[in-house]
Protein backbone atom coordinates (compact mmCIF):
# COMPACT_ATOMS: atom_id res chain seq x y z
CA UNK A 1 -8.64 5.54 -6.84
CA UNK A 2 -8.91 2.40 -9.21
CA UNK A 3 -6.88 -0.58 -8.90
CA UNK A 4 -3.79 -1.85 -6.83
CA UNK A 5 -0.13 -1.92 -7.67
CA UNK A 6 1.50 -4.03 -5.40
CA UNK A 7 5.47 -3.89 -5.05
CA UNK A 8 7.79 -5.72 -3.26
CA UNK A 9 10.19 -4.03 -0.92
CA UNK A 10 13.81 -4.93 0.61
CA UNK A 11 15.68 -2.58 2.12
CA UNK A 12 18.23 -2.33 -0.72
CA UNK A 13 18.93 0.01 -3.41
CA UNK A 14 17.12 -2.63 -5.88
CA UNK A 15 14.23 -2.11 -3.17
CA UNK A 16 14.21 1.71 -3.67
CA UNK A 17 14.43 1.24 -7.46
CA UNK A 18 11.14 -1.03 -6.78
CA UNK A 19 8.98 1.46 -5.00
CA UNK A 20 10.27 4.80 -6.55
CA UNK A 21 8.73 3.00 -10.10
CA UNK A 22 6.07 1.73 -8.63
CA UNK A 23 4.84 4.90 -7.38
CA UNK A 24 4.97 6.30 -11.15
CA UNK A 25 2.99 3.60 -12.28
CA UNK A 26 -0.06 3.86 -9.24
CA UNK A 27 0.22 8.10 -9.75
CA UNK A 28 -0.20 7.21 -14.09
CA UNK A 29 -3.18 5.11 -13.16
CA UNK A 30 -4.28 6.69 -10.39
CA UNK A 31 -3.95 3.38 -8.46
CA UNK A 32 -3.30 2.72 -5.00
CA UNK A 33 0.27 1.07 -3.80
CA UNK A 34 0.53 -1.49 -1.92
CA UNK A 35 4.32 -2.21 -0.79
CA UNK A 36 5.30 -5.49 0.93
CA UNK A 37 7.78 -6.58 2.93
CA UNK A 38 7.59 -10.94 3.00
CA UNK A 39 9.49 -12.07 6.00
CA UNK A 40 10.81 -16.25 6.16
CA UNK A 41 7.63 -18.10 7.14
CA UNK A 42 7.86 -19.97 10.62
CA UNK A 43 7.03 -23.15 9.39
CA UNK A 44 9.72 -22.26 6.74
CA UNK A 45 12.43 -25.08 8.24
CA UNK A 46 11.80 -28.29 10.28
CA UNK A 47 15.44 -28.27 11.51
CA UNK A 48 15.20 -25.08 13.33
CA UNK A 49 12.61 -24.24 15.56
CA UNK A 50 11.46 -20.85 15.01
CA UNK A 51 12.49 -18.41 17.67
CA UNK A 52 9.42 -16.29 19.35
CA UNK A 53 11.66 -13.20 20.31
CA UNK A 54 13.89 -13.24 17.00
CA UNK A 55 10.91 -13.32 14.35
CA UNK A 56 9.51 -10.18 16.64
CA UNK A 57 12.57 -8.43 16.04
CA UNK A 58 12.59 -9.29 12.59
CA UNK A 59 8.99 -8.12 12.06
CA UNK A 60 9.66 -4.93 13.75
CA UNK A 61 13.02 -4.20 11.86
CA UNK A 62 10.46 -4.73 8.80
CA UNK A 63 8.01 -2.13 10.35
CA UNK A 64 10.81 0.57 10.23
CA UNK A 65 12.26 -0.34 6.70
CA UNK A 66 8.52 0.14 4.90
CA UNK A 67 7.74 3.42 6.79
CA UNK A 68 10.69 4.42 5.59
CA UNK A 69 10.27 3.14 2.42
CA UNK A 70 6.92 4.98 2.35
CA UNK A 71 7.90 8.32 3.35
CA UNK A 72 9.84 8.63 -0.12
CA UNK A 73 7.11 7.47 -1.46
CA UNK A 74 5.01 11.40 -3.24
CA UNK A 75 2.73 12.47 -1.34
CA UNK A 76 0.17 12.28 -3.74
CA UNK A 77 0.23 8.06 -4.03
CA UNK A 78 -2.11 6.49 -1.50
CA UNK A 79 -0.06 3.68 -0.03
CA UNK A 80 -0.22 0.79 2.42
CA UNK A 81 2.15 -1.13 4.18
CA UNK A 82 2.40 -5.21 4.07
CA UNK A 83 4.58 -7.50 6.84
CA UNK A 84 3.79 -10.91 5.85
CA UNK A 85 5.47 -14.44 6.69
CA UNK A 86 5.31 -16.67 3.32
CA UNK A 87 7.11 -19.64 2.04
CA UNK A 88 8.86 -17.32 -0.13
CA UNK A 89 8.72 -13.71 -1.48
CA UNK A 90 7.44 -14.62 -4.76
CA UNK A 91 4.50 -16.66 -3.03
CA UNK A 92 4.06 -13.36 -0.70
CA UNK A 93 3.52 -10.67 -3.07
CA UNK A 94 0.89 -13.30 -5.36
CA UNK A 95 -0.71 -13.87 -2.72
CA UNK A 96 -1.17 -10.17 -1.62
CA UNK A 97 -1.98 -9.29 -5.54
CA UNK A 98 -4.26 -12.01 -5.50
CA UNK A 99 -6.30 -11.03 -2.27
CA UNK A 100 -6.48 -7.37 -3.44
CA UNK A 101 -7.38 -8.05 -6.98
CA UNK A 102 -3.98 -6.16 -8.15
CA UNK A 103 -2.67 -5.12 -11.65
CA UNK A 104 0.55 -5.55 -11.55
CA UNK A 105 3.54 -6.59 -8.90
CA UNK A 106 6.29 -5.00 -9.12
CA UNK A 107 10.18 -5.97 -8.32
CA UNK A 108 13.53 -4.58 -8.72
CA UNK A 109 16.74 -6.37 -10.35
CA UNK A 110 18.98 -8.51 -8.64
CA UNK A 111 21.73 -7.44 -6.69
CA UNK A 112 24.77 -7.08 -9.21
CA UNK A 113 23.13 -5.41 -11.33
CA UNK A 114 25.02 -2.56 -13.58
CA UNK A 115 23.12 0.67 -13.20
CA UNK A 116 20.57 0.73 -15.91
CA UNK A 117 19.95 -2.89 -16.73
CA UNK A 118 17.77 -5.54 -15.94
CA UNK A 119 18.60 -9.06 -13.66
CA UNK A 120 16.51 -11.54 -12.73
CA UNK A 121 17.13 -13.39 -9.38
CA UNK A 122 15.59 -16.44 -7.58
CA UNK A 123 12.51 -14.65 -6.61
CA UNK A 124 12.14 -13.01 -9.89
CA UNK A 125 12.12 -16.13 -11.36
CA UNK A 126 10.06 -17.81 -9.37
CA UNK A 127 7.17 -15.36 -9.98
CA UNK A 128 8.12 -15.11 -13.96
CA UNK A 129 7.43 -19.07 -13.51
CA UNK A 130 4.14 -18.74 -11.11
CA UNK A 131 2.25 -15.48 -11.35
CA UNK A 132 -1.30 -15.18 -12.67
CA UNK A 133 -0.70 -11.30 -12.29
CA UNK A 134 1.48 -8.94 -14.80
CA UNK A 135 5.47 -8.78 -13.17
CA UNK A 136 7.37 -5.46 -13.86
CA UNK A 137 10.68 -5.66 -13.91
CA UNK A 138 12.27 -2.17 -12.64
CA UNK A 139 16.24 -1.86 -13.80
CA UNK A 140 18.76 -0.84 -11.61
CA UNK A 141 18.96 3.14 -11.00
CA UNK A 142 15.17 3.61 -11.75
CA UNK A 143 14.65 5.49 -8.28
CA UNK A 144 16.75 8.38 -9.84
CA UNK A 145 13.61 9.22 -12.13
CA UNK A 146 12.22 12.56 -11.44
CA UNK A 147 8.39 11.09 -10.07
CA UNK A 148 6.99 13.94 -12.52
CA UNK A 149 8.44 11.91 -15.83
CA UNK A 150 5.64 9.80 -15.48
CA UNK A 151 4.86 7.03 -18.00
CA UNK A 152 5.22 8.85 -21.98
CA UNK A 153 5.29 5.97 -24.06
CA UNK A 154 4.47 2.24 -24.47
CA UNK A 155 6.24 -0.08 -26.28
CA UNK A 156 5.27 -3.47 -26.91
CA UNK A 157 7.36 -6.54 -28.93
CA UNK A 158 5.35 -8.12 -31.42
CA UNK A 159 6.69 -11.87 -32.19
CA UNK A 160 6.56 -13.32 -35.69
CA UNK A 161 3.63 -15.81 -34.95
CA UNK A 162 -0.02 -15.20 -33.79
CA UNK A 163 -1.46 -15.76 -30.57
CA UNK A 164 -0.40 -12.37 -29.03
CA UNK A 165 -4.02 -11.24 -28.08
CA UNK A 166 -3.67 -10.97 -24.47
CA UNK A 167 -0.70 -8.57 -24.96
CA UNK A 168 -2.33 -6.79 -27.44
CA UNK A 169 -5.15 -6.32 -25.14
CA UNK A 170 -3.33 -4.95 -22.08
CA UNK A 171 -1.04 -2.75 -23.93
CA UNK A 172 -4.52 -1.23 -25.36
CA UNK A 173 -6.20 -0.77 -22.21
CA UNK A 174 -2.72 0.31 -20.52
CA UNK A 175 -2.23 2.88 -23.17
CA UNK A 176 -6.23 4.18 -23.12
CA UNK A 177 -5.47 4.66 -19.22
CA UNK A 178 -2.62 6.63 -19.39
CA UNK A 179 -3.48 8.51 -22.67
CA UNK A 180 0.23 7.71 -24.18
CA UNK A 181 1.62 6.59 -27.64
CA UNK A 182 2.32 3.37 -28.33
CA UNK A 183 5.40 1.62 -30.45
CA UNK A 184 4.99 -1.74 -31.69
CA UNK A 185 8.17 -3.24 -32.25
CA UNK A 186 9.26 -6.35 -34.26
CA UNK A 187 12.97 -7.99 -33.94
CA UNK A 188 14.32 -9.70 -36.98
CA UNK A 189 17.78 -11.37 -35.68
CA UNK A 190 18.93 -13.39 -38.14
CA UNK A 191 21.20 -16.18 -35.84
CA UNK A 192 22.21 -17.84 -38.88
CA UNK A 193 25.34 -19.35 -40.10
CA UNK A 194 27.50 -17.47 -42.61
CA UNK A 195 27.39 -19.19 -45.60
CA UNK A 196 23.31 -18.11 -45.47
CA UNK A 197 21.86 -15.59 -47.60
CA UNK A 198 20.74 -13.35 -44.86
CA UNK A 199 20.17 -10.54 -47.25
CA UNK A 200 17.24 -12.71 -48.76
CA UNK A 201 16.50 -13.88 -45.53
CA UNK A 202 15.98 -10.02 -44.14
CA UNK A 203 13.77 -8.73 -46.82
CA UNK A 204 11.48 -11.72 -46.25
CA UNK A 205 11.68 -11.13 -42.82
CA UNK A 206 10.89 -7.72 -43.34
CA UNK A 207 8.00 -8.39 -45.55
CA UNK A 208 5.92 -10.62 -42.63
CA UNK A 209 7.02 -8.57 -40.00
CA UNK A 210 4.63 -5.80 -41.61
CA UNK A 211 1.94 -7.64 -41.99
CA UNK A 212 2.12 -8.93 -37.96
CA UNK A 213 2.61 -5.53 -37.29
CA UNK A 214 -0.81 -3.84 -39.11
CA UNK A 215 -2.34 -7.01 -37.54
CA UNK A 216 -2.03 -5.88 -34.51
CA UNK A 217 -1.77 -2.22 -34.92
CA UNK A 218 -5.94 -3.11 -36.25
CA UNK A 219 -6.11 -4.82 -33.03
CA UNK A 220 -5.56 -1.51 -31.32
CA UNK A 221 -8.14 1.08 -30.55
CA UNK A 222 -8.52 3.91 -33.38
CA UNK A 223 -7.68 6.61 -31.52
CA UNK A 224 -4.09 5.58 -30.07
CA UNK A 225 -1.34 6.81 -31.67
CA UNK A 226 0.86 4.37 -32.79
CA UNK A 227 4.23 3.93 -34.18
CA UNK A 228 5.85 1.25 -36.09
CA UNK A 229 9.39 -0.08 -35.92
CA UNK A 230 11.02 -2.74 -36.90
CA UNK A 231 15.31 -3.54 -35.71
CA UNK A 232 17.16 -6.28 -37.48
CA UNK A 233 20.69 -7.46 -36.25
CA UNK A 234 22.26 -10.40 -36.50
CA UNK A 235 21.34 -11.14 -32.25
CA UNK A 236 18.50 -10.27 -30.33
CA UNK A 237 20.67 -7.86 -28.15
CA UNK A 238 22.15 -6.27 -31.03
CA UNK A 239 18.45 -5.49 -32.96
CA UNK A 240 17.46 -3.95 -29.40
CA UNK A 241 20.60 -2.11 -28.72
CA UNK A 242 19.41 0.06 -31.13
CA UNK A 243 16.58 1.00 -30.02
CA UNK A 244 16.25 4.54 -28.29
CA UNK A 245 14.24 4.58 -24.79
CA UNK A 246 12.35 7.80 -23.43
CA UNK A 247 12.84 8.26 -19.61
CA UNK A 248 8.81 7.49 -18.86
CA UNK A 249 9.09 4.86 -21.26
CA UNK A 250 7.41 1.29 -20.43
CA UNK A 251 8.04 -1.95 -22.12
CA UNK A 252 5.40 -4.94 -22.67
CA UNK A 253 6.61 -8.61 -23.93
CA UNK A 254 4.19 -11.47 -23.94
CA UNK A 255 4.69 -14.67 -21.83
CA UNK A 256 6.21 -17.77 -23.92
CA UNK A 257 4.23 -20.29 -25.66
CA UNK A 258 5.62 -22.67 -23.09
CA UNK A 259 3.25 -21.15 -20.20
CA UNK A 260 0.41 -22.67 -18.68
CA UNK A 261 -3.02 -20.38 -19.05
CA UNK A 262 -3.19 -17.41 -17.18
CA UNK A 263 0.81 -17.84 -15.86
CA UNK A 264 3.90 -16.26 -16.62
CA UNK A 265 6.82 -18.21 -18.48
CA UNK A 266 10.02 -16.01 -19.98
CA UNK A 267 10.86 -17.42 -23.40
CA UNK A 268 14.05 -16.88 -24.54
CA UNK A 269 13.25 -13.97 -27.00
CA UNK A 270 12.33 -11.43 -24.08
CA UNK A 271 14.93 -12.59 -21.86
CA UNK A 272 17.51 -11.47 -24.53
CA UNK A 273 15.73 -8.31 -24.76
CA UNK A 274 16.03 -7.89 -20.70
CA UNK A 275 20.22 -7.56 -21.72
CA UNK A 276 19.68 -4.47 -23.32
CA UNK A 277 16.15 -2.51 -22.25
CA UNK A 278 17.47 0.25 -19.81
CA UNK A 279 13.59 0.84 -18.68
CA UNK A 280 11.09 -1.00 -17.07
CA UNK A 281 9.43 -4.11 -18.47
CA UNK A 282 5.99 -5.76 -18.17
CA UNK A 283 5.51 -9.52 -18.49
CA UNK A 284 2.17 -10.21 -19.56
CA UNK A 285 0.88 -13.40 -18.40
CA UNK A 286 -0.31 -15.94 -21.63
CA UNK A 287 -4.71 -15.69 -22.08
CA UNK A 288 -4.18 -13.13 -19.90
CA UNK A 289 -7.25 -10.08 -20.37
CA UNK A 290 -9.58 -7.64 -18.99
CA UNK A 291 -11.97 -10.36 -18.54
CA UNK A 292 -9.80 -12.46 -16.11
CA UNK A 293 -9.30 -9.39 -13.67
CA UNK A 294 -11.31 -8.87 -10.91
């Protein structure tokens, strides 16, 4: 075994979406999983004063709902179980990824989500604004996966300016691990008003979208097999919608320029993209590399 994925777990269908991924993943990389359950810390409220015999209950309830959660869990995944009291779920599962040296955490959507899509709550949020670890985001209906899909394919979203080394770098060492193609993909929305000459503004588009896109398919090791492709529409959401996903496929998007070193920030590109990407999604934290893992 190499490595830690750690996911977090509620006893919801989001929850199951959560853990059935995240056992993919730790089977791909031949990882162990770590799935956590963070209860309301005691010291959580001043007002109330925490009850002995109710937070026993609570902790106990949790007990049942991760056994359970790891008997559907293939029996070929090593994983542990995690109770933990924190000052939120976010700061839970960082801390857990942090004291384990994990790869990634892992979380499902938001409740309301339509089967198939991505959305981000509060404590998706709040780790896409703290974590010094890669998030996946799982979409909703990911648990009905056959486990033996796997991951097939990578695909990672180039932006128009430099500065995405640290993406570059984990999609390479993500890809050697799991021996699987990868797609670099560039957007060119246009988001312009009508009277502009978008035809014009496309082909130059076009034209220094290539060039990021041999960049960084040079970044890449030799031996990877990579595919290029480029989607133009005049939105974010519409360039992706036509993208086509594989089943086992896995999608990487950089942190925005906005983030602090070695934390995650959503810019506004990738959280378009999150409207229409039907699989899972990594958020790769900004300087992020193989050197800053443990």
């Amino acid at each position: 075994m190499s490595g830690h994925v750690v996911v977090g777990y509620t006893a919801t269908k989001p929850g199951r979406d959560a853990v059935a991924f995240a056992a993919r993943l730790a089977a791909a990389l031949d990882a162990v999983l770590d799935v956590a359950i963070i209860l309301p810390s005691s010291d959580r409220s001043v007002i109330t004063p925490p009850d002995a015999g109710y937070e026993r209950h609570l902790h106990a309830q949790a007990q049942t709902w991760i056994a359970q959660a790891i008997d559907r869990i293939p029996a070929d995944v090593v994983a542990h179980a995690h109770v933990r009291p924190a000052e939120s779920f976010a700061e839970g599962l960082i801390e857990i990824a942090d004291e384990l040296g994990a790869s990634y955490i892992v979380v499902g959507a938001a409740d309301g989500a339509s089967r198939g899509r991505h959305r981000l709550g509060s404590t998706t949020s709040e780790l896409l604004h703290s974590s010094d670890v890669p998030v996946v985001l799982v979409p909703r209906g990911a648990r009905k996966i056959a486990p033996e899909t796997g991951i097939t394919r990578l695909t990672v979203a180039i932006g128009m300016r430099p500065g995405a080394d640290a993406l570059i770098a984990e999609t390479a060492a993500l890809a050697e691990t799991l021996g699987v193609p990868v797609r670099l993909l560039s957007l060119l929305p246009v988001d312009l008003p009508p009277s502009a000459d978008t035809g014009a503004i496309r082909l130059a588009g076009t034209t220094k979208a290539d060039e990021v896109l041999a960049a960084a398919r040079a970044e890449l090791p030799g031996g990877l097999h990579t595919d290029v492709a480029v989607a133009a529409g005049d939105s974010i959401e519409e360039a992706v919608s036509y993208l086509d996903w594989q089943p086992g496929e896995l999608v990487l998007v950089g942190s925005s320029r906005l983030a602090q070193p070695r934390r995650l920030f959503l810019g506004s590109t990738a959280a378009k993209m999150l409207h229409e990407i039907t699989v899972p999604v990594i958020v790769v934290p900004r300087t992020h590399s193989e050197e800053s893992r443990r």
